[in-house]
N, C-alpha and C. Protein backbone atom coordinates (compact mmCIF):
# COMPACT_ATOMS: atom_id res chain seq x y z
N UNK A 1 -48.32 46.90 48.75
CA UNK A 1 -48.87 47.76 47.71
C UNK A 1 -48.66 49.24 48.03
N UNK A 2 -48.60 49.53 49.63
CA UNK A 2 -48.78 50.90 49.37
C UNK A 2 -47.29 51.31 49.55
N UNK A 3 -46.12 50.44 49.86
CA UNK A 3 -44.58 50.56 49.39
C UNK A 3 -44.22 51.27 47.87
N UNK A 4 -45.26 50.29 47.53
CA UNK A 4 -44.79 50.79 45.54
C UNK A 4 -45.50 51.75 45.53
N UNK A 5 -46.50 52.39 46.20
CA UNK A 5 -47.14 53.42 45.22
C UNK A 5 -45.93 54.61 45.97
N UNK A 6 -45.58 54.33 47.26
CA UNK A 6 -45.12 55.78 47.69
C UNK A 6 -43.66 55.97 47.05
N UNK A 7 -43.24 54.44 46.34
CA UNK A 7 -42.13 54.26 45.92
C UNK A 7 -42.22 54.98 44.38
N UNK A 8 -43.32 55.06 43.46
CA UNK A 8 -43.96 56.07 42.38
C UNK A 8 -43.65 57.44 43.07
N UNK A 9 -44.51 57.58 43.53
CA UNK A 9 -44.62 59.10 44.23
C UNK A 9 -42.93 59.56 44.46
N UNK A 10 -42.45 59.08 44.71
CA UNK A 10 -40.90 59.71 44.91
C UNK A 10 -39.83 59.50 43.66
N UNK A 11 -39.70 58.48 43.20
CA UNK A 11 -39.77 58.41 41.77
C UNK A 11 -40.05 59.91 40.96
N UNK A 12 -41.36 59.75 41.01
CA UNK A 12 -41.85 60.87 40.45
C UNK A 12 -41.68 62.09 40.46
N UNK A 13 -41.44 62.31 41.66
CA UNK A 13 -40.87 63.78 42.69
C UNK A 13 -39.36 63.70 42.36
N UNK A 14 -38.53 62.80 42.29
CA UNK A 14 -37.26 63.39 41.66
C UNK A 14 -37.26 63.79 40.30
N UNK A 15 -37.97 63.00 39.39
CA UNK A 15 -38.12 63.37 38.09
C UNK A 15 -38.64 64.81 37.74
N UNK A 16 -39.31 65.23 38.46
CA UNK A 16 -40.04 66.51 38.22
C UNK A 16 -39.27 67.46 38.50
N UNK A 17 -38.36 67.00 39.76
CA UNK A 17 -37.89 68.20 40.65
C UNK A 17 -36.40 68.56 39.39
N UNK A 18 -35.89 67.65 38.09
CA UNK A 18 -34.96 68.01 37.04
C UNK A 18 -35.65 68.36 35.68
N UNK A 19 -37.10 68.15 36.12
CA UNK A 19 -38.50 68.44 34.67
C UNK A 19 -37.89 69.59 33.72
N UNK A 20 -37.44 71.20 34.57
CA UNK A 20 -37.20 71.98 33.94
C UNK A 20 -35.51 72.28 33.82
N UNK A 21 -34.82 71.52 34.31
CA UNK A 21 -33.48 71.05 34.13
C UNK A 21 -32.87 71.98 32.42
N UNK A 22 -31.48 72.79 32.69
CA UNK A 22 -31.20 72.50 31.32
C UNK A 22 -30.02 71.55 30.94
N UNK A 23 -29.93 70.47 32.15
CA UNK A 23 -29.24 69.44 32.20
C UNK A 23 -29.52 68.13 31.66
N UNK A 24 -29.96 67.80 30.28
CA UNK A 24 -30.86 66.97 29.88
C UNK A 24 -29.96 65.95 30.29
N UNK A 25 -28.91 65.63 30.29
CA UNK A 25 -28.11 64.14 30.88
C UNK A 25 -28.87 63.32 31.59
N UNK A 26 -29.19 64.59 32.79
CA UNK A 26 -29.98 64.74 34.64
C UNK A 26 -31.40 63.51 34.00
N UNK A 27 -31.86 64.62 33.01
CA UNK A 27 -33.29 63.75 32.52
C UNK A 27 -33.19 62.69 31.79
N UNK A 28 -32.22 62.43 30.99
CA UNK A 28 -32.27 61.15 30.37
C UNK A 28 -31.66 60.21 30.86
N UNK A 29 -31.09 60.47 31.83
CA UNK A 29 -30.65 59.13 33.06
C UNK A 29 -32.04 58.66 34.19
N UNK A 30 -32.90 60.00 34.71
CA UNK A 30 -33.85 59.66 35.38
C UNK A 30 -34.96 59.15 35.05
N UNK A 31 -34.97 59.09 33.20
CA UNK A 31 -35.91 58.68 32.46
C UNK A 31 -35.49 57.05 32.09
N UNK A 32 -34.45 56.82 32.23
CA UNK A 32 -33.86 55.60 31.74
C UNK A 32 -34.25 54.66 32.99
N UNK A 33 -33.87 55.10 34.46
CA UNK A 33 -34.16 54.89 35.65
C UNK A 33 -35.48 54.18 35.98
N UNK A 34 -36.40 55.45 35.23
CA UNK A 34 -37.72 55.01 35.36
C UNK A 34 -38.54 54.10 34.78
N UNK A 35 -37.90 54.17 33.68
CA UNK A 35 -38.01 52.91 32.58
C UNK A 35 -37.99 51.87 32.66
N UNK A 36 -36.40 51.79 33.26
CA UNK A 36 -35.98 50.27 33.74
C UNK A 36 -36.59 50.18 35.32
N UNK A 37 -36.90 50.56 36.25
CA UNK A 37 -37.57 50.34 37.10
C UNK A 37 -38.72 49.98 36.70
N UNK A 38 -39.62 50.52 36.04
CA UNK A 38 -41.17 50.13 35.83
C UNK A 38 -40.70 48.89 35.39
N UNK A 39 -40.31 48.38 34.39
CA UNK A 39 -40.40 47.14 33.57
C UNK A 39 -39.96 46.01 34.36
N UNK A 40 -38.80 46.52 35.34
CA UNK A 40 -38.58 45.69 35.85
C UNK A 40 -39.63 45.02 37.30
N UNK A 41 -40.61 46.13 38.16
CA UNK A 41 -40.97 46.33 39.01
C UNK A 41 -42.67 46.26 39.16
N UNK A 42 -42.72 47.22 37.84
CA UNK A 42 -44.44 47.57 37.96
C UNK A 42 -45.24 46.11 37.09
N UNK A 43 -44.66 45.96 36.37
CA UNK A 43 -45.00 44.72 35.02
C UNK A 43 -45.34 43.63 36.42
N UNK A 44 -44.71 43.34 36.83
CA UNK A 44 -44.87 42.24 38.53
C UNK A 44 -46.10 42.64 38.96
N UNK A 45 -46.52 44.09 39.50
CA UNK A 45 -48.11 44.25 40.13
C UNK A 45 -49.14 44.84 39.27
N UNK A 46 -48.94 44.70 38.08
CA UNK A 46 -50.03 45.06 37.05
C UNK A 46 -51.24 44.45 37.04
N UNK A 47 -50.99 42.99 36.99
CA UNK A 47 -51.87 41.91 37.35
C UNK A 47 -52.35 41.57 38.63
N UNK A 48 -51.70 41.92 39.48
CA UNK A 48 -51.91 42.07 41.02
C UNK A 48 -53.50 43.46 41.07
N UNK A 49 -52.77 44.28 40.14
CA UNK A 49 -53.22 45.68 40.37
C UNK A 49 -54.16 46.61 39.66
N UNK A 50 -54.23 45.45 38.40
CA UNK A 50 -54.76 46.06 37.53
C UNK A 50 -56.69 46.47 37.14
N UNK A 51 -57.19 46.12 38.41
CA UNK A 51 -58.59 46.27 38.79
C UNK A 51 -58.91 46.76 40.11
N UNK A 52 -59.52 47.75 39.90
CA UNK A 52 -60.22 48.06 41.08
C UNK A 52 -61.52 47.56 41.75
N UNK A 53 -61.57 47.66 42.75
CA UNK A 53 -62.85 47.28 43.70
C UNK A 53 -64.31 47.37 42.98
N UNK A 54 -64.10 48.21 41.78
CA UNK A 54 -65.02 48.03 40.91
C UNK A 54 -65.31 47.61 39.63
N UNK A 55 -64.12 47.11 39.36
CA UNK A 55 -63.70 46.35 38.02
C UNK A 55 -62.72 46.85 36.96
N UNK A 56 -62.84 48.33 37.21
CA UNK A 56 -62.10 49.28 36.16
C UNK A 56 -60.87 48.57 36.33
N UNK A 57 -60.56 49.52 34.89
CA UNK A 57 -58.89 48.83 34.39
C UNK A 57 -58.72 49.95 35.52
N UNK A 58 -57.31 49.75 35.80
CA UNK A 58 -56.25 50.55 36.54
C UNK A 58 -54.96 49.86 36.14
N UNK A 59 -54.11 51.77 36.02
CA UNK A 59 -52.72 51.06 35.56
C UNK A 59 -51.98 50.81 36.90
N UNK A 60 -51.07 50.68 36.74
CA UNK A 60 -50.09 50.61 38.25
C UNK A 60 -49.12 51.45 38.08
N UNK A 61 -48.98 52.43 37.08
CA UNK A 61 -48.06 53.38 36.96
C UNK A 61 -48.02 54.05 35.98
């Protein structure tokens, strides 16, 4: 679990680091990336993930 989250976190950190890009290609490939990663990746620990220690919903991404 804590693979995927740091595996988000960097994810995330490339996406941001082209956020103000005026290379939209840059962004709509890293957005496509992220897309197809989540669906393929996060959809798997949603249900794993999707409650916390106190019941709340939680997303996984």
């Amino acid at each position: 679990m804590v693979l995927v989250e740091q595996r988000e976190k960097m994810i995330y950190r490339v996406y941001k680091l082209h956020d103000k890009s005026v290379n939209i290609d840059i962004d709509e490939k890293i957005m496509k990336f992220i897309k197809g990663w989540a669906s393929k990746s996060t959809l798997n620990i949603v249900n794993y993930k999707d409650r916390d220690s106190k019941g709340t919903k939680n997303s996984a991404f």
